[in-house]
Every structure is written in C-alpha cells, then in structure tokens.
Protein backbone atom coordinates (compact mmCIF):
# COMPACT_ATOMS: atom_id res chain seq x y z
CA UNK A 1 -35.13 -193.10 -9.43
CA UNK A 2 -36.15 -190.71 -11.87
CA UNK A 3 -33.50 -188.98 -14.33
CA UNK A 4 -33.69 -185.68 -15.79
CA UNK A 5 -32.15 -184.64 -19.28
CA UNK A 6 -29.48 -181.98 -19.42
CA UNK A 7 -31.60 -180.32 -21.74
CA UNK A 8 -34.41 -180.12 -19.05
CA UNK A 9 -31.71 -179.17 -16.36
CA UNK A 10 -30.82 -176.16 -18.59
CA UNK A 11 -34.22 -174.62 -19.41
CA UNK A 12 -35.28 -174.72 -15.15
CA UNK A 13 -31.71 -173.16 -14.46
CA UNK A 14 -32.71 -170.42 -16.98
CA UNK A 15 -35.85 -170.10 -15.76
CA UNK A 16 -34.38 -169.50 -12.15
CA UNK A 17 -32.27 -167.16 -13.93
CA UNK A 18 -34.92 -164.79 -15.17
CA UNK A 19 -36.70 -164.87 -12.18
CA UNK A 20 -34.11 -164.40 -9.76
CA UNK A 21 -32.94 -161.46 -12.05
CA UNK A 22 -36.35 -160.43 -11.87
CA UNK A 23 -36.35 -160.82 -7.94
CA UNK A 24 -33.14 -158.66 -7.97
CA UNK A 25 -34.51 -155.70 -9.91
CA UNK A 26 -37.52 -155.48 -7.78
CA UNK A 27 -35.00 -155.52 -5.01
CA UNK A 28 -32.89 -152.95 -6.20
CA UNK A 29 -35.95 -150.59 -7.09
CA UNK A 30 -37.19 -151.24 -3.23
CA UNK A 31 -34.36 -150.39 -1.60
CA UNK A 32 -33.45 -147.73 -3.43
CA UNK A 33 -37.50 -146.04 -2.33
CA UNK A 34 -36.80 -146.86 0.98
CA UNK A 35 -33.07 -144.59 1.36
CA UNK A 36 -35.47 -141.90 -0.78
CA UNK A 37 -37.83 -142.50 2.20
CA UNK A 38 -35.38 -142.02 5.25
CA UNK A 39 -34.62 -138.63 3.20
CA UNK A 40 -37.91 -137.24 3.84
CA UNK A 41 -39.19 -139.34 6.55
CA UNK A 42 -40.76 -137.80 9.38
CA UNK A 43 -41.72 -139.09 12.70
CA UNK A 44 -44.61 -137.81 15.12
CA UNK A 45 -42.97 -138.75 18.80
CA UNK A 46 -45.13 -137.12 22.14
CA UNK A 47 -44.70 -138.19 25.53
CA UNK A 48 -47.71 -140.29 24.66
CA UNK A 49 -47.48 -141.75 21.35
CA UNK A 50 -45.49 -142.01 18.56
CA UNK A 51 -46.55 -142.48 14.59
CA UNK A 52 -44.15 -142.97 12.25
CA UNK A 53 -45.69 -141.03 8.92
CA UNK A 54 -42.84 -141.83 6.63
CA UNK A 55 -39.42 -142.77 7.86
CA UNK A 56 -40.55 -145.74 9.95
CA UNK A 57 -42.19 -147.49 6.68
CA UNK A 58 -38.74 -146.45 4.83
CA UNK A 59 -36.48 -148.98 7.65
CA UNK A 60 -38.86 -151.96 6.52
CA UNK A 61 -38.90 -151.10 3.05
CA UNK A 62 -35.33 -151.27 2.79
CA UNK A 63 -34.99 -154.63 4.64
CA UNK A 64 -37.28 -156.00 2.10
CA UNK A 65 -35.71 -154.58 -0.56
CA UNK A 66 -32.37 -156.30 0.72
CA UNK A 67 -34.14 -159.52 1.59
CA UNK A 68 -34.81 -159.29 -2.13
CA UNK A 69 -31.49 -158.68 -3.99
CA UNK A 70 -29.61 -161.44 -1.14
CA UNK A 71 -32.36 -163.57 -2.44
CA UNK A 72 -31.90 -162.94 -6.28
CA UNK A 73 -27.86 -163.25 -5.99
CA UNK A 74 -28.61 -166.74 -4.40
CA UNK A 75 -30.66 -167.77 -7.32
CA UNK A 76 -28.47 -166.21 -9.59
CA UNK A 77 -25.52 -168.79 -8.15
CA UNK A 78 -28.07 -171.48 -7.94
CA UNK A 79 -28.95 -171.60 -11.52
CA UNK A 80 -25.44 -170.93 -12.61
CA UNK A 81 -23.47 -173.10 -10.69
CA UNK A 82 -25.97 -175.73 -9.77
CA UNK A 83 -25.07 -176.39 -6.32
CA UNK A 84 -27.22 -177.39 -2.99
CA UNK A 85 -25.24 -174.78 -0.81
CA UNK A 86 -27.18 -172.11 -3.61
CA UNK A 87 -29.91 -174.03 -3.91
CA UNK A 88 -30.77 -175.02 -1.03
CA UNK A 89 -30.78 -171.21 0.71
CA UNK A 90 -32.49 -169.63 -2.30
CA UNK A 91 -35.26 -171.72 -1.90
CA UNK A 92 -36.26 -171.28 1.91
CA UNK A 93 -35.85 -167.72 1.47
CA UNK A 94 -38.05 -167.62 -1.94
CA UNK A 95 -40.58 -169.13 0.45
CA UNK A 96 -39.94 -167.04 3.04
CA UNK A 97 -40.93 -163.77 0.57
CA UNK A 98 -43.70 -165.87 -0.49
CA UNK A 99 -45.37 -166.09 2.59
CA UNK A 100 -44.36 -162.20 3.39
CA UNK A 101 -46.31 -161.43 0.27
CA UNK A 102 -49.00 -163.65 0.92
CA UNK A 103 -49.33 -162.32 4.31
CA UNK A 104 -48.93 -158.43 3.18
CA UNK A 105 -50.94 -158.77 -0.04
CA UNK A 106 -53.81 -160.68 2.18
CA UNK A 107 -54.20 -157.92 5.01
CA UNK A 108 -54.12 -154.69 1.82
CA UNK A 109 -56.75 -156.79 0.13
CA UNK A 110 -59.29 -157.99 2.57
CA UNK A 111 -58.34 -158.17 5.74
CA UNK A 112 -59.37 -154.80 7.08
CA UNK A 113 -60.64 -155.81 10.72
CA UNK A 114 -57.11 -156.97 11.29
CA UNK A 115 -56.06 -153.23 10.74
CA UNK A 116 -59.21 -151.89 11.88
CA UNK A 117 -58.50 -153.84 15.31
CA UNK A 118 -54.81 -152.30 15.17
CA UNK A 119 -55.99 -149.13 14.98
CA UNK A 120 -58.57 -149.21 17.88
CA UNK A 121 -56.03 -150.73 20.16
CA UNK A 122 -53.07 -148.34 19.38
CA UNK A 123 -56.03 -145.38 19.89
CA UNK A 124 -57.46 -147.16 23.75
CA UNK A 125 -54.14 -147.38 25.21
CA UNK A 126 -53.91 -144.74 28.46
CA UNK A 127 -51.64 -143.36 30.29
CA UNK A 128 -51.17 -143.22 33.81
CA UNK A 129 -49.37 -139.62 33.42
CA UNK A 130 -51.98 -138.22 31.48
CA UNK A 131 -54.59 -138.92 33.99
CA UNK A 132 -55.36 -141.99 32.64
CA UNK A 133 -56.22 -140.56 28.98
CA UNK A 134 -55.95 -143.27 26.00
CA UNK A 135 -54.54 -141.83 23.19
CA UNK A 136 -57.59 -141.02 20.83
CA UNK A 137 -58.23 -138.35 23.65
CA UNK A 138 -55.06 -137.07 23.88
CA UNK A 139 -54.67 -136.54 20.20
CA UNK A 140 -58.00 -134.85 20.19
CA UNK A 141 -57.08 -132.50 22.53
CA UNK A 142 -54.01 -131.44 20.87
CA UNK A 143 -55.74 -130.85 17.67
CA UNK A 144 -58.83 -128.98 18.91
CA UNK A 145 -56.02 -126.51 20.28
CA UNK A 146 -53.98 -126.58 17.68
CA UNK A 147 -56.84 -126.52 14.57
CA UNK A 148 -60.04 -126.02 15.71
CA UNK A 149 -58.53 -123.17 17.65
CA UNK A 150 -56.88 -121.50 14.92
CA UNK A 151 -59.10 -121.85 12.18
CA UNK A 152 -61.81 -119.42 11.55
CA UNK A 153 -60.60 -116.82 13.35
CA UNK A 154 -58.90 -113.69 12.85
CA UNK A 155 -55.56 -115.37 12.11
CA UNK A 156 -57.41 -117.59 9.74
CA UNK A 157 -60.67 -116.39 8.43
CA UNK A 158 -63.01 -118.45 6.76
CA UNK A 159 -65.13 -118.21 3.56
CA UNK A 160 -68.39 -116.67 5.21
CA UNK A 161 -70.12 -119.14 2.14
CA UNK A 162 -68.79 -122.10 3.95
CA UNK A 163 -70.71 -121.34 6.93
CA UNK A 164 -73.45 -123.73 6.21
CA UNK A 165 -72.86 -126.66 7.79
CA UNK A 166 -72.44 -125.17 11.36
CA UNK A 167 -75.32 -123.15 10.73
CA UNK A 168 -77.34 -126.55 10.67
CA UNK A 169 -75.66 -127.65 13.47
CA UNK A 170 -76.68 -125.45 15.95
CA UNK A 171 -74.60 -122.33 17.94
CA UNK A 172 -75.60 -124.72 21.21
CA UNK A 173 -74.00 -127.58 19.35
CA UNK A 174 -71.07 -125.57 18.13
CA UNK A 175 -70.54 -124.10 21.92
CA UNK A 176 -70.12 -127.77 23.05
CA UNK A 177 -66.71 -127.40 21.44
CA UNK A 178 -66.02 -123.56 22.89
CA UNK A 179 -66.90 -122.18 19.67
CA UNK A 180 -70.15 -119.94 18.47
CA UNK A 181 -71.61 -118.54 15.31
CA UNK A 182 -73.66 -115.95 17.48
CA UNK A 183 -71.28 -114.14 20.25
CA UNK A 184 -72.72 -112.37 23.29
CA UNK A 185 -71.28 -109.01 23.77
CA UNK A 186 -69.25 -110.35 26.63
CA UNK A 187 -67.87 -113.13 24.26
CA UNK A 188 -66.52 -111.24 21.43
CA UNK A 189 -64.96 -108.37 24.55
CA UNK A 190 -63.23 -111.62 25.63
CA UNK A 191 -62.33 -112.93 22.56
CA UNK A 192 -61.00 -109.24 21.34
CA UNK A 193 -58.55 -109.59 24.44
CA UNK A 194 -57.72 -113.07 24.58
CA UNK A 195 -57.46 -114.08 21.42
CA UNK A 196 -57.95 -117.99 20.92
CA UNK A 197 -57.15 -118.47 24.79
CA UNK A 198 -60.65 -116.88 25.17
CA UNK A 199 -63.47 -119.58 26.73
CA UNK A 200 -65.80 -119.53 23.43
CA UNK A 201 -64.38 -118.16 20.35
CA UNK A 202 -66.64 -116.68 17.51
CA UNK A 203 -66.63 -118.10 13.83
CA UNK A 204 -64.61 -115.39 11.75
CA UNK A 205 -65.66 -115.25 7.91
CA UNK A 206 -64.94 -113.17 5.26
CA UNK A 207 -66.53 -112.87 1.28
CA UNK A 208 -62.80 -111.58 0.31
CA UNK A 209 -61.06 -114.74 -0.91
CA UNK A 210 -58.31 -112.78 -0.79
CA UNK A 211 -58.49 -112.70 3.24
CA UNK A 212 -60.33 -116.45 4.12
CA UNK A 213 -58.21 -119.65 3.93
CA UNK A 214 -59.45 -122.81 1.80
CA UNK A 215 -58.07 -125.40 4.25
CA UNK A 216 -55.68 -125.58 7.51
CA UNK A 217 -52.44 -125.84 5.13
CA UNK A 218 -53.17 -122.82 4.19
CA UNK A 219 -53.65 -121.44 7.31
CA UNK A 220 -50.66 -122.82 8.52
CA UNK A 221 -48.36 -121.87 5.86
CA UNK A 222 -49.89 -118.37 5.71
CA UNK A 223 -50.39 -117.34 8.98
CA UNK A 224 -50.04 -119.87 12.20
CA UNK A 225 -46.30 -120.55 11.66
CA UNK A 226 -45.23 -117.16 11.38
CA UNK A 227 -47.64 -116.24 14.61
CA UNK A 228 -45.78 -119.24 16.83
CA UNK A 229 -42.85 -118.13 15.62
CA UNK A 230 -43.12 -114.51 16.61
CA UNK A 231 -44.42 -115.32 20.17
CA UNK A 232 -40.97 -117.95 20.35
CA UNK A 233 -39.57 -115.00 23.19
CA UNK A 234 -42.81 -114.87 25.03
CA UNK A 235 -41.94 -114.67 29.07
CA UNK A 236 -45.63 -115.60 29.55
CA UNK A 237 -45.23 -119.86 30.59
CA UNK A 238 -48.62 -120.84 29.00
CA UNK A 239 -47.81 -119.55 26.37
CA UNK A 240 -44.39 -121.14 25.75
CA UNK A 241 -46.07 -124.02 26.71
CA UNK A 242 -48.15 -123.98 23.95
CA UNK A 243 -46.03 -122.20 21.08
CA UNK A 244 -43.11 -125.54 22.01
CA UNK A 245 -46.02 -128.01 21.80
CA UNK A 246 -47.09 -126.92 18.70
CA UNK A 247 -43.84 -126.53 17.12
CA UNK A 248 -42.93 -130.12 18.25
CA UNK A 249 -46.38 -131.22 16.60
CA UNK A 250 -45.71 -129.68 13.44
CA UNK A 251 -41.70 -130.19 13.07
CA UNK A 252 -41.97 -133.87 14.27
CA UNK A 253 -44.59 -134.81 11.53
CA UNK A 254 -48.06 -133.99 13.10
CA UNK A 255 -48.67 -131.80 10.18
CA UNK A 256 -48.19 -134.58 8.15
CA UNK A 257 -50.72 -136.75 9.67
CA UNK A 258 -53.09 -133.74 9.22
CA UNK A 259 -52.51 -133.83 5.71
C-alpha cells in the first residue's frame, strides 16, 4: 500500500487551499451579480407566455454563486483539517460544478442547435384560448400594434432619408402589413380621424431631425408613453384595452426584449 510523505500531504492540502479560496471568491463575486440582478430584473408575463429578461437569470445565478462558496468552505475544512467528512463532500460537489461548467461552457460554445431547438419549441407552442395561436404569432401581433403601429407616424415621424428600403419594397408589399408609402385620398381622411386604429396607415417622414425619431426608444420615451398615459381615463373599451396591454408590455419587461 502506497505511503505518502507529510511533506507531499502538505503541498496538495495547500493546493486545495488556493483553489478552494479561489472557488470561494468566484462564489462570492456571483452571488453578489445575481442580488444586483433581482434589483433590476424584469419579467415579461402575458396570458400566453412568459420571458424572464433579467430577474429569472438572477435566481440561478445566485444558486450558483452559493453552490460555489458551500463548495469553497468545504475545501477550505478539507485541506485544513484533513478529514473524509470534508473531503469526501468537497469532492462530489467539485465534480458536480465541473460537469455544470462543462455542460454550460459546451452549449455557449458550440452547441447552438440545442438552443436553436429551444427557441423554436418555446415559439410553436399554441394555445387553445388564443384560437389555437403558438406563440411566435401572438408576439407578432402584439408588436405590429404596439411598434409597427406607432412608428412612422405622426406620434413618431421618421427621417424621410430613411425611406429607402420600403421604397424598394413595394407600397403593395408594405400594404400587406396595413401600411403605405402612397395614401389614397380616402386613406389619409381615415387615417386623419382614426389615428393608428385606421385600416392602412401612411409612412410619416420628416427632413427636421428635430421632429423624426432615430429608433423606437426614442419614440417611446418621447412620445408613446406620455400618449398611453394621457388616454389612461379613456371610457372608450378598445381603447383601454389597448392602452392596459401596452402598459403591461412595457412595465413587465417587453420593452426590454425590444431592446
């Protein structure tokens, strides 16, 4: 039976030292993002889905971060006091993190159909109460009234120079989402009275960059939030309807996903 110097027994019990303390630090650090996390977490919830933007990754931060430091105190004991009931623990749970890491650091680096197929199942699910929508076509819904709604419009102009693109599209393409570039008479009337509950709703530009937004934070911050908010006392249903559903999107983290 092999026999191992005191000497030798030292230097490994240091070295378990250093790492453990290591361990712990990285522990410490983690845990300590993940309660910074919770602070500024947000959640997206619907009656059809729910994405967690920051808060949800904050709640397994912190149990790895915690996993972590219970793991460095163990080695810690272990190379300090040299017993089996610390040795014995901190090495099943130093392979535990191992294979966490191994796992974690394996789907970040290569393993994108794994998160790829994640994705496309979370976006197929449907739902019965939604008329049997999945989820992609839910969210799509919501954003063409919330964004492609708003943007471009009177409430949020565009830069006319930016106009390009849709040009080359195609007004017939562009109506296929109940917008135009070139408005009957009829359409703008419609528009003029309806606002963006009208059936097709012009392009608005300006040259002025002092009038056109860059991007739809802008156009949120400058002008949609304050417009929900002042129709918040509305007596008309639809359009409570739609001034809570957007307020839910945006207060619940949808504007963070959009960003």
């Amino acid at each position: 039976m092999g026999c191992y110097s005191n000497e030798l027994k030292h230097k490994c019990a240091k070295i378990v030292l250093i790492v453990s303390i290591f361990i712990g630090i990285l522990g410490l650090v983690t845990t300590i993002f993940g309660f910074l996390q919770t602070g500024d977490g947000q959640q997206y919830a619907a009656d059809y889905a729910q994405f967690d933007v920051e808060g949800g990754f904050a709640a397994g931060t912190i149990v790895g971060g915690v996993f972590c430091i219970v793991t460095a105190v163990l080695g810690c004991a272990a190379g300090k006091f040299k017993k089996f009931f610390f040795t014995v623990p901190f090495l099943v749970l130093s392979f535990i993190l191992f294979i966490f890491l191994a796992i974690a650091g394996g789907i970040l680096a290569g393993d994108k159909g794994t998160l790829t197929d994640l994705v496309e199942e979370a976006c197929a699910q449907t739902y019965e109460n939604f008329e049997g929508k999945s989820t992609k076509e839910l969210i799509e819904e919501q954003y063409f009234e919330l964004v492609d709604k708003n943007m471009c419009t009177d409430l949020c102009k565009c830069n006319a120079d930016s106009m390009t693109p849709w040009e080359t599209k195609g007004d017939e393409y562009i109506r296929g989402y109940s917008r135009t570039i070139d408005p009957t008479a009829e359409e703008t009337t419609a528009y003029e009275t309806d606002s963006t509950t009208a059936e097709i709703i012009p392009f608005i530009t300006s040259s002025d960059s002092t009038e056109y937004v860059a991007n739809f934070k802008e156009c949120y911050d400058n002008s949609l939030q304050a417009d929900l908010e002042s129709k918040e006392d509305s007596t008309d249903s639809d359009v409570q309807k739609y001034v809570k559903t957007a307020q839910d999107f945006f207060q619940k983290g949808g504007y963070d996903m959009l960003k």
